[in-house]
Protein backbone atom coordinates (compact mmCIF):
# COMPACT_ATOMS: atom_id res chain seq x y z
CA UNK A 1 -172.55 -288.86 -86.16
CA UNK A 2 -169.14 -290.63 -85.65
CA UNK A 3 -165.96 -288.15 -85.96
CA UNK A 4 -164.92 -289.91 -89.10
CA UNK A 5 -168.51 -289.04 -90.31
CA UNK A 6 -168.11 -285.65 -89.19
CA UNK A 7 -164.84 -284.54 -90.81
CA UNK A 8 -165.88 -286.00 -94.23
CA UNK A 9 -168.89 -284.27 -93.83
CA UNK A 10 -166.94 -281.04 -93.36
CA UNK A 11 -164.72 -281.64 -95.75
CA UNK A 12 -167.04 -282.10 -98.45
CA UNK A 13 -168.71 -279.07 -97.51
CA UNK A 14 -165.86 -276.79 -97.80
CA UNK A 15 -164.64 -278.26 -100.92
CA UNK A 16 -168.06 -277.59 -102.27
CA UNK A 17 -168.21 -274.12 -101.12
CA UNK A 18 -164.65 -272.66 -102.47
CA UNK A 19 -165.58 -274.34 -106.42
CA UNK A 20 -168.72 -272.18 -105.83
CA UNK A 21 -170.46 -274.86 -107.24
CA UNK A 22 -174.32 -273.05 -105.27
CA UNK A 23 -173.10 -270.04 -107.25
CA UNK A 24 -173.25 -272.14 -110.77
CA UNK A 25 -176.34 -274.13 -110.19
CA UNK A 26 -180.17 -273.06 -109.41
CA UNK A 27 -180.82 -275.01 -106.32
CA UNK A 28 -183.91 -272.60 -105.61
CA UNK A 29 -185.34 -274.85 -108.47
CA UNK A 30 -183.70 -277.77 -110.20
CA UNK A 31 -182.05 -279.16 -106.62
CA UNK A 32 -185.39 -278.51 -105.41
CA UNK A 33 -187.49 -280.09 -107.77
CA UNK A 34 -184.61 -283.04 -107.88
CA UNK A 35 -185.30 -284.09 -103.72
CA UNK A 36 -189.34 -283.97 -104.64
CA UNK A 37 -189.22 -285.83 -107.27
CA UNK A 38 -187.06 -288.65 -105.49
CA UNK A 39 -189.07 -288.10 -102.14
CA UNK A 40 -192.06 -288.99 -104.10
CA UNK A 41 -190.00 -292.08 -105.87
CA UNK A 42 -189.24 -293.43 -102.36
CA UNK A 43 -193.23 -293.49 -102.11
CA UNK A 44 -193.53 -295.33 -105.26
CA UNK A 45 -194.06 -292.63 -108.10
CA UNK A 46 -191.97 -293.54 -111.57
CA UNK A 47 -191.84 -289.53 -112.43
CA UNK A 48 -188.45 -288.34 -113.87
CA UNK A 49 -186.89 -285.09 -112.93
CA UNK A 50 -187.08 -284.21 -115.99
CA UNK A 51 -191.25 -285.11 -116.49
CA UNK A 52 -191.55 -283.26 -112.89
CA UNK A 53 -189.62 -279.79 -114.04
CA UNK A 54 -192.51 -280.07 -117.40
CA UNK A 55 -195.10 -280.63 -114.95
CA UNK A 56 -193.83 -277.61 -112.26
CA UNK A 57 -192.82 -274.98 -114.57
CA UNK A 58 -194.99 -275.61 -118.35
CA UNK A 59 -198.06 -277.97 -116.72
CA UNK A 60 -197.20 -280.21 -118.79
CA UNK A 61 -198.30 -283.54 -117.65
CA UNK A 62 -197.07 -286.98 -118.71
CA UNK A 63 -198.83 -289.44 -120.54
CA UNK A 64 -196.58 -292.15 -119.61
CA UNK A 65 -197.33 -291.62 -115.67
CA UNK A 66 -200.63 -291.65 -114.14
CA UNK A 67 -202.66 -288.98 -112.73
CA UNK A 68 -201.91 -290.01 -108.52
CA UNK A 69 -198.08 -290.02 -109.27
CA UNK A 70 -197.79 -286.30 -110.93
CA UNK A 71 -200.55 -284.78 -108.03
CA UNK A 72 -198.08 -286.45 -105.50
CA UNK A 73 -195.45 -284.28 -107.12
CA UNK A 74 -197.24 -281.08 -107.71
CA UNK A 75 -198.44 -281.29 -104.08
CA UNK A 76 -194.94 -281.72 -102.30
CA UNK A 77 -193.68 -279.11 -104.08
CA UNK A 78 -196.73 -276.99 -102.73
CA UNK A 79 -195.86 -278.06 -99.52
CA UNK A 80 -192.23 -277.37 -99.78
CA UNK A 81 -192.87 -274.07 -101.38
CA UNK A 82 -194.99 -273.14 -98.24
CA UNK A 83 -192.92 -274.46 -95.94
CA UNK A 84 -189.40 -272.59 -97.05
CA UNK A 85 -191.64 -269.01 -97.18
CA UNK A 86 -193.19 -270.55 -93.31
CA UNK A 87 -189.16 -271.59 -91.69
CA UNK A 88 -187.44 -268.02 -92.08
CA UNK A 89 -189.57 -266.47 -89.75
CA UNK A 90 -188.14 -269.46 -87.09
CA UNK A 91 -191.53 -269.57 -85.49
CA UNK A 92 -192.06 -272.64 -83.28
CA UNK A 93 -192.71 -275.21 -84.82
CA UNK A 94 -196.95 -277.12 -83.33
CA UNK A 95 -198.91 -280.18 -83.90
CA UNK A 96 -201.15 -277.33 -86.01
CA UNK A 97 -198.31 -276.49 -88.09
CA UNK A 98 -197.10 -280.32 -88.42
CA UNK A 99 -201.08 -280.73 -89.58
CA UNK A 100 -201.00 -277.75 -92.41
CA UNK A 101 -197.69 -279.17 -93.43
CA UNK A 102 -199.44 -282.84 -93.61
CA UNK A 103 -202.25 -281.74 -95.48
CA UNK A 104 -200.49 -279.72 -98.27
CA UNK A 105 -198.59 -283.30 -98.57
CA UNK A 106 -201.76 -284.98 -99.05
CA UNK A 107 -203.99 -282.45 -100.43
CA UNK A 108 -205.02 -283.79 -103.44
CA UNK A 109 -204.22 -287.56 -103.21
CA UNK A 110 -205.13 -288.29 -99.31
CA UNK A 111 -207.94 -290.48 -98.81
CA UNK A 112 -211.26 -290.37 -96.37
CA UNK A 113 -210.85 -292.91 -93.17
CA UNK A 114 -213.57 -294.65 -91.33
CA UNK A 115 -212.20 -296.92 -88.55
CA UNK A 116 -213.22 -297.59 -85.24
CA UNK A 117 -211.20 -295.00 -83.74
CA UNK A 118 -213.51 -292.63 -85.70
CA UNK A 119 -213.45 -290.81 -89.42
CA UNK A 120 -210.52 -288.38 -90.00
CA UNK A 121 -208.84 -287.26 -93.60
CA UNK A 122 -205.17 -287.43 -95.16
CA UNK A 123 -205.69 -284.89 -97.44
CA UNK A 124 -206.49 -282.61 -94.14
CA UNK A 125 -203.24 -283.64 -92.59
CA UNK A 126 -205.44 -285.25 -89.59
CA UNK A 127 -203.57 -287.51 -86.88
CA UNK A 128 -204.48 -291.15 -87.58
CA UNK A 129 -207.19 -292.71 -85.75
CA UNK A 130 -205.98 -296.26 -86.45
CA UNK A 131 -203.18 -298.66 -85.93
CA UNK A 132 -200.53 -299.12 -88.39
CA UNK A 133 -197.34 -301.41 -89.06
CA UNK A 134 -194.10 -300.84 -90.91
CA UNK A 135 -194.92 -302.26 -93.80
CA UNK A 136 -196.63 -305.88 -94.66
CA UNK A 137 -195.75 -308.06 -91.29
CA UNK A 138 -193.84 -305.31 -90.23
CA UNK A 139 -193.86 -304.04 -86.63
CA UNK A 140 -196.36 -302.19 -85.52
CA UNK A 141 -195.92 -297.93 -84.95
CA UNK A 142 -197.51 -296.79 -81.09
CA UNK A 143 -201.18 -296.97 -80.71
CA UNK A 144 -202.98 -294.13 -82.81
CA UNK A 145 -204.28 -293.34 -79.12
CA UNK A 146 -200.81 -292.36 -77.95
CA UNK A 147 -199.60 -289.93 -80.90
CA UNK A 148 -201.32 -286.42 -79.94
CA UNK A 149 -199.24 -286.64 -76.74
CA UNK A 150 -195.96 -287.80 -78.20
CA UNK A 151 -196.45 -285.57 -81.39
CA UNK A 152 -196.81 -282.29 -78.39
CA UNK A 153 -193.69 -283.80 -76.90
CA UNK A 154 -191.73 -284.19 -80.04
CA UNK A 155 -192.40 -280.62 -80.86
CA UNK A 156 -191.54 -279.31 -77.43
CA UNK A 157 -188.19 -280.94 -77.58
CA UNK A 158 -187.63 -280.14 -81.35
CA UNK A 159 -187.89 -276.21 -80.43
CA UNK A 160 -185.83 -276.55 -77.40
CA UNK A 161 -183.21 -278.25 -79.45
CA UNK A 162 -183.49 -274.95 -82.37
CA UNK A 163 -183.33 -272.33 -79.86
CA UNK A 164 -180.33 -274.06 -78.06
CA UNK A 165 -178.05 -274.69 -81.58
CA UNK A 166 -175.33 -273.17 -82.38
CA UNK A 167 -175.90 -271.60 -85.56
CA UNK A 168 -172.00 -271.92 -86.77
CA UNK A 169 -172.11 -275.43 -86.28
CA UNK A 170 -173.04 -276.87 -89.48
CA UNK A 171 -172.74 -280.80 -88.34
CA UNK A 172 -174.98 -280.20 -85.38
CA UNK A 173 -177.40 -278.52 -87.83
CA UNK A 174 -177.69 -281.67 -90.17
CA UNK A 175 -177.31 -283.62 -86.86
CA UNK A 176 -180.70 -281.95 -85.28
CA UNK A 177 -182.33 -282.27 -89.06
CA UNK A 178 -181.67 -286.30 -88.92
CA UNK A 179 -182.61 -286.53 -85.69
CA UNK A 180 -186.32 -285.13 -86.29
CA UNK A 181 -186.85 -286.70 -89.15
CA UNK A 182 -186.65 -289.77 -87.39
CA UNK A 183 -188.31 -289.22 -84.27
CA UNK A 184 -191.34 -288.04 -86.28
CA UNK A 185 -191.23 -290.99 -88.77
CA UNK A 186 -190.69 -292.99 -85.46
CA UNK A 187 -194.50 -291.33 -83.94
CA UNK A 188 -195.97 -291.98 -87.68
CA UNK A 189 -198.76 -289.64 -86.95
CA UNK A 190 -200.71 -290.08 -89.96
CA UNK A 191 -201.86 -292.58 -92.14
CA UNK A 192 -200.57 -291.85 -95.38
CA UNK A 193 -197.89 -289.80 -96.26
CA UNK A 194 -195.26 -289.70 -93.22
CA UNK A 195 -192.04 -290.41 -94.74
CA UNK A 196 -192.27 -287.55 -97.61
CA UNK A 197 -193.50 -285.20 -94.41
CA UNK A 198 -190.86 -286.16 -92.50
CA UNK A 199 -188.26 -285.38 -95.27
CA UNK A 200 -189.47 -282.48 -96.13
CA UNK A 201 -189.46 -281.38 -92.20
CA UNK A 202 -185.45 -282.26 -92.32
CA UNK A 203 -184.90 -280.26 -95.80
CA UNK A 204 -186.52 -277.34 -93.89
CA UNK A 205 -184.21 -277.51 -90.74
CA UNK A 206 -181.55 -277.46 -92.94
CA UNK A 207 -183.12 -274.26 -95.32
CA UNK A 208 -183.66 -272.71 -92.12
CA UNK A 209 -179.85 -272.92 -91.06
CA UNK A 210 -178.44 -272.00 -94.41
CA UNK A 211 -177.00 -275.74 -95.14
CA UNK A 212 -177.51 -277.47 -98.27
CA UNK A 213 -180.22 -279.62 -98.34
CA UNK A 214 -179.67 -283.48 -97.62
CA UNK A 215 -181.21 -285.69 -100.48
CA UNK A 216 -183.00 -289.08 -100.28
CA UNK A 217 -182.65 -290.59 -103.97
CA UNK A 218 -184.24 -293.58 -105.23
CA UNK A 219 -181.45 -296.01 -105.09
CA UNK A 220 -180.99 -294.92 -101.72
CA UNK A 221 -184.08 -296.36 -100.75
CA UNK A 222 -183.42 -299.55 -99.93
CA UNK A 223 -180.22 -298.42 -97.59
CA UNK A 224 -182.39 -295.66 -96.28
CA UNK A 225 -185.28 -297.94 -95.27
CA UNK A 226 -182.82 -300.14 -93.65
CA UNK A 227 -181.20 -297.41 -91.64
CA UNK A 228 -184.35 -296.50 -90.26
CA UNK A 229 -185.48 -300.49 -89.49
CA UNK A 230 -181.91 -301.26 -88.04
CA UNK A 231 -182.20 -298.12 -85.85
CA UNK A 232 -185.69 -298.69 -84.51
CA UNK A 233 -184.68 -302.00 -83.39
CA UNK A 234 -181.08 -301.18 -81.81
CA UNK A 235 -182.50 -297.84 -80.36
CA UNK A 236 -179.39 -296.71 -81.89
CA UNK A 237 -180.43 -293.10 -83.48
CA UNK A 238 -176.63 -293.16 -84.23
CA UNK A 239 -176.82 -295.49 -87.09
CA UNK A 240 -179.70 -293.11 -88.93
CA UNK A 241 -177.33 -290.24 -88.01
CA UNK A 242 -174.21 -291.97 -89.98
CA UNK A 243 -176.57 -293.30 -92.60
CA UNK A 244 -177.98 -290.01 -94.10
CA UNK A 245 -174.43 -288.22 -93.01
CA UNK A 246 -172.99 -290.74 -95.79
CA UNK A 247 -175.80 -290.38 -97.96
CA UNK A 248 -175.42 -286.56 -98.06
CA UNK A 249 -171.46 -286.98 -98.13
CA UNK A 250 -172.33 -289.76 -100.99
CA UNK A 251 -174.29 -287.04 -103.01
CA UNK A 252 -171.96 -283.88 -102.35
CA UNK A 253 -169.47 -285.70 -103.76
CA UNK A 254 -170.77 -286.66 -106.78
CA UNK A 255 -172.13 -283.15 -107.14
CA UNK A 256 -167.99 -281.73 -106.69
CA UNK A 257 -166.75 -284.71 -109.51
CA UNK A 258 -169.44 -283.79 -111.92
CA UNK A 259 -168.65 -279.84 -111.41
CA UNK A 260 -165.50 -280.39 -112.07
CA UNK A 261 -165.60 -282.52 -115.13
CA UNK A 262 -168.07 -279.91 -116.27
CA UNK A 263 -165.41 -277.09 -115.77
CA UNK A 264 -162.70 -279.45 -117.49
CA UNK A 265 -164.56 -280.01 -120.47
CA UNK A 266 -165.35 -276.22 -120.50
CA UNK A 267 -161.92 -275.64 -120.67
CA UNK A 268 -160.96 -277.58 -123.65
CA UNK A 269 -163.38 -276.50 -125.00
CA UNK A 270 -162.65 -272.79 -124.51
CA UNK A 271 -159.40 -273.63 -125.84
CA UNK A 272 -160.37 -275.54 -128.56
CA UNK A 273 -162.53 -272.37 -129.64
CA UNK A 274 -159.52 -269.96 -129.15
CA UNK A 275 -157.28 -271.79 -131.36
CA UNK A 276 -159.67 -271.95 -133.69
CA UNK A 277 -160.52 -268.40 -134.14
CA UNK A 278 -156.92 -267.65 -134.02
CA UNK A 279 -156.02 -270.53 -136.98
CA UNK A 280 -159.34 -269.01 -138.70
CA UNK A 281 -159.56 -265.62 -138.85
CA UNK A 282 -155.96 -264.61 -137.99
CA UNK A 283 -157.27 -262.55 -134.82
CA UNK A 284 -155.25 -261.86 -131.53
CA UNK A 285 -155.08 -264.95 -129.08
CA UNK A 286 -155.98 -262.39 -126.12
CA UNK A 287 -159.50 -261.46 -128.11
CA UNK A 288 -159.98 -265.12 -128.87
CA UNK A 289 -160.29 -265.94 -125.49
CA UNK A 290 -162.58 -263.52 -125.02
CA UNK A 291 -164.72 -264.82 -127.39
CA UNK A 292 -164.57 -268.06 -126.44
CA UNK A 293 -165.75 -267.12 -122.73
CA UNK A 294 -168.81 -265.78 -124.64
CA UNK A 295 -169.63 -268.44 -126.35
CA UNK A 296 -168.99 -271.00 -123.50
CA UNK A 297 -171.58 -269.06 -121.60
CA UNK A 298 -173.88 -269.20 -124.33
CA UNK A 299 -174.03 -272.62 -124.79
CA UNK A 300 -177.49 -274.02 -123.91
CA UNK A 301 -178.92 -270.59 -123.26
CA UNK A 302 -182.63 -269.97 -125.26
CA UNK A 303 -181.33 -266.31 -125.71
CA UNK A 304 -178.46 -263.72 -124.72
CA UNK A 305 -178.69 -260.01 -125.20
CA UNK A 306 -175.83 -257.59 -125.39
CA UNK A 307 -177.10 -256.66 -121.82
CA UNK A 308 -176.86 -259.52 -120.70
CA UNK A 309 -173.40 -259.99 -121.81
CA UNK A 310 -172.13 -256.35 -120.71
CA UNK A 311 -173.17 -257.24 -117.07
CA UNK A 312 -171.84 -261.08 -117.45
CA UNK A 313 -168.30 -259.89 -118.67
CA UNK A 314 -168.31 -256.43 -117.09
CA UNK A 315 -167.61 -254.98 -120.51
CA UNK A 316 -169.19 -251.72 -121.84
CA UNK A 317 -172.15 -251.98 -124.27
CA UNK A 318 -169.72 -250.62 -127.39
CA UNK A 319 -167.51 -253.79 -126.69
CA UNK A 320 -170.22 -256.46 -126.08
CA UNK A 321 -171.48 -255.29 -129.22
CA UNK A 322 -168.48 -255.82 -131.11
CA UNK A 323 -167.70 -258.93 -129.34
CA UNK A 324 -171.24 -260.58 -130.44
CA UNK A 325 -171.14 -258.75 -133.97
CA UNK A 326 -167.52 -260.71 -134.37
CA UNK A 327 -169.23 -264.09 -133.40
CA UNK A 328 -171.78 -263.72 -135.78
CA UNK A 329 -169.51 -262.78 -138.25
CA UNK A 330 -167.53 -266.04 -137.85
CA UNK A 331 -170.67 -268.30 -137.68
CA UNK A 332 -171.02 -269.51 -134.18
CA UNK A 333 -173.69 -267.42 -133.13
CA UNK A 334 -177.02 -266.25 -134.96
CA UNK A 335 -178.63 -262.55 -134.33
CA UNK A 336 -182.71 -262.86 -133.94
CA UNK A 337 -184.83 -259.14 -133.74
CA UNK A 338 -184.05 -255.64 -135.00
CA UNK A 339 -181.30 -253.50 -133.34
CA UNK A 340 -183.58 -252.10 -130.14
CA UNK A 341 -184.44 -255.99 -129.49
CA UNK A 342 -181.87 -257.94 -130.96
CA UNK A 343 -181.38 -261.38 -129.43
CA UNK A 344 -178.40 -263.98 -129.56
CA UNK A 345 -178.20 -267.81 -129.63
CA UNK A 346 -175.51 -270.43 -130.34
CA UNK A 347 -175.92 -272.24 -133.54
């Protein structure tokens, strides 16, 4: 990636890091089940992130989506879920395990070939036995006949290239990630299925490094498809390298604005709260505050317990208890359950 590139890249990065923004958001699961659901969108499936959290977590399936687009979603997230559990052990990385990953891609939407090279299966995660082009009149990938060899060579110089980084160096890290998702997209090894395998191979040399995970959304597409056309063509892998380097830089920084808009409006709204209480029920602007923290957490929670709360606000279970007795008092919370199981939620 170009030094300008690199230093915005690094920039972001910190910035992100010291608002703690990983600390506030579950990236083990809604980041996660954001990049599936636009890796699959990039493929054609209209799923929301919203339909595909239903779908992971309840089973809930969508009757406005059919049945092809949700198994393409609950299958990458089976194959991300077995690949983040597979990269911590930083075994080397085979055609086998490049196959396994395939398949779990595929499993339950890949499709039975019979061409003249002979019969193999997507959902398997088999190497094509046919030709294929980039699209309708696009140009053509190598010859099916070519890709076991390239695909060894490939994974040969990917595992050089892991053993030799430097672990510190969190550019080079995204760098090597870019870079192998486009060599392998490059060597299209199978018929179906190659660009979500290919992203999900650079989300898990990123998970295996520690660095936040580079995202491919939907409007990106046409940019990212470009990127990969342009760089093909030029035998430039610099431009891919700059093009998802601004992509991730494009997305980090959205995530920083939104964070802090969130905290803003938090804020007045603490405040708002506080003065409120104090106006209200004539009670000390210190324990207002304090109150008002409480209730900001609470907001959009199913449920909070005075445990919960004690261990939130490092506060002893007599004071929690007082604390959410006072807020019920005053109406903003309602108490659900008997005293040994007594719940909390914002009205």
């Amino acid at each position: 990636m170009t030094k300008e590139n690199k230093e915005m890249l690094l920039s972001l990065i910190q910035q992100h890091k010291e608002l703690g923004i990983s600390e506030q958001i579950d990236y083990e699961k809604f980041y996660l089940y954001s990049i599936i659901t636009h890796s699959t969108a990039i493929e054609g499936s209209t799923v929301t992130e919203l339909e595909a959290q239903l779908l992971f977590d309840e089973g809930i399936t969508s009757q406005k989506r059919t049945l092809v687009e949700q198994l393409m979603n609950l299958d990458l997230k089976t194959a991300y879920d077995y690949g983040m559990k597979w990269i911590k052990h930083h075994e080397a990385i085979t055609v086998n395990w490049l196959i396994t990953l395939a398949s779990k891609v595929m499993a339950r939407t890949g499709s039975e070939y019979h061409s003249l090279g002979g019969d193999f299966s997507a959902a398997k995660g088999e190497l094509r036995k046919l030709n294929v082009t980039a699209g309708f009149g696009g140009k053509s990938y190598m010859s099916y006949l070519k890709v076991p060899s390239r695909l060894e060579a490939f994974c040969k110089e990917l595992n050089k290239r892991r053993m030799a980084i430097d672990k510190t160096d969190i550019a080079a890290i995204y760098e090597l990630s870019f870079w192998a998702h486009f060599e392998l997209v490059s060597i299209h090894p199978w018929a179906d299925g190659n660009g979500r395998t290919c992203r999900l191979l650079m989300n898990l040399l990123q998970i295996e490094y520690g660095v936040l995970p580079t995202k491919v959304l939907r409007e990106d597409k046409a940019e990212y498809i470009q990127a990969l056309i342009d760089t093909r063509e030029n035998e430039d892998i610099q431009i891919f390298l700059d093009c998802m380097t601004q992509l991730h830089c494009k997305h980090l920084k959205w995530d920083i604005d939104q964070f802090i808009k969130s905290m803003t409006e938090e804020m007045v709204d603490k405040i708002d709260f506080a003065e409120e209480m104090v106006d209200k029920w004539s009670i000390k602007p210190a324990l207002a505050k304090k109150l008002a923290d409480i209730l900001i957490f609470a907001d959009g929670k199913d449920e909070i317990t005075t445990e919960i709360i004690t261990k939130q606000f490092n506060l002893t279970q007599t004071t929690a208890k007082r604390y959410l007795r006072q807020l019920t008092e005053f109406g903003y919370i309602e108490a659900q359950g008997g005293n040994k199981n007594r719940t909390y939620k914002k009205k």
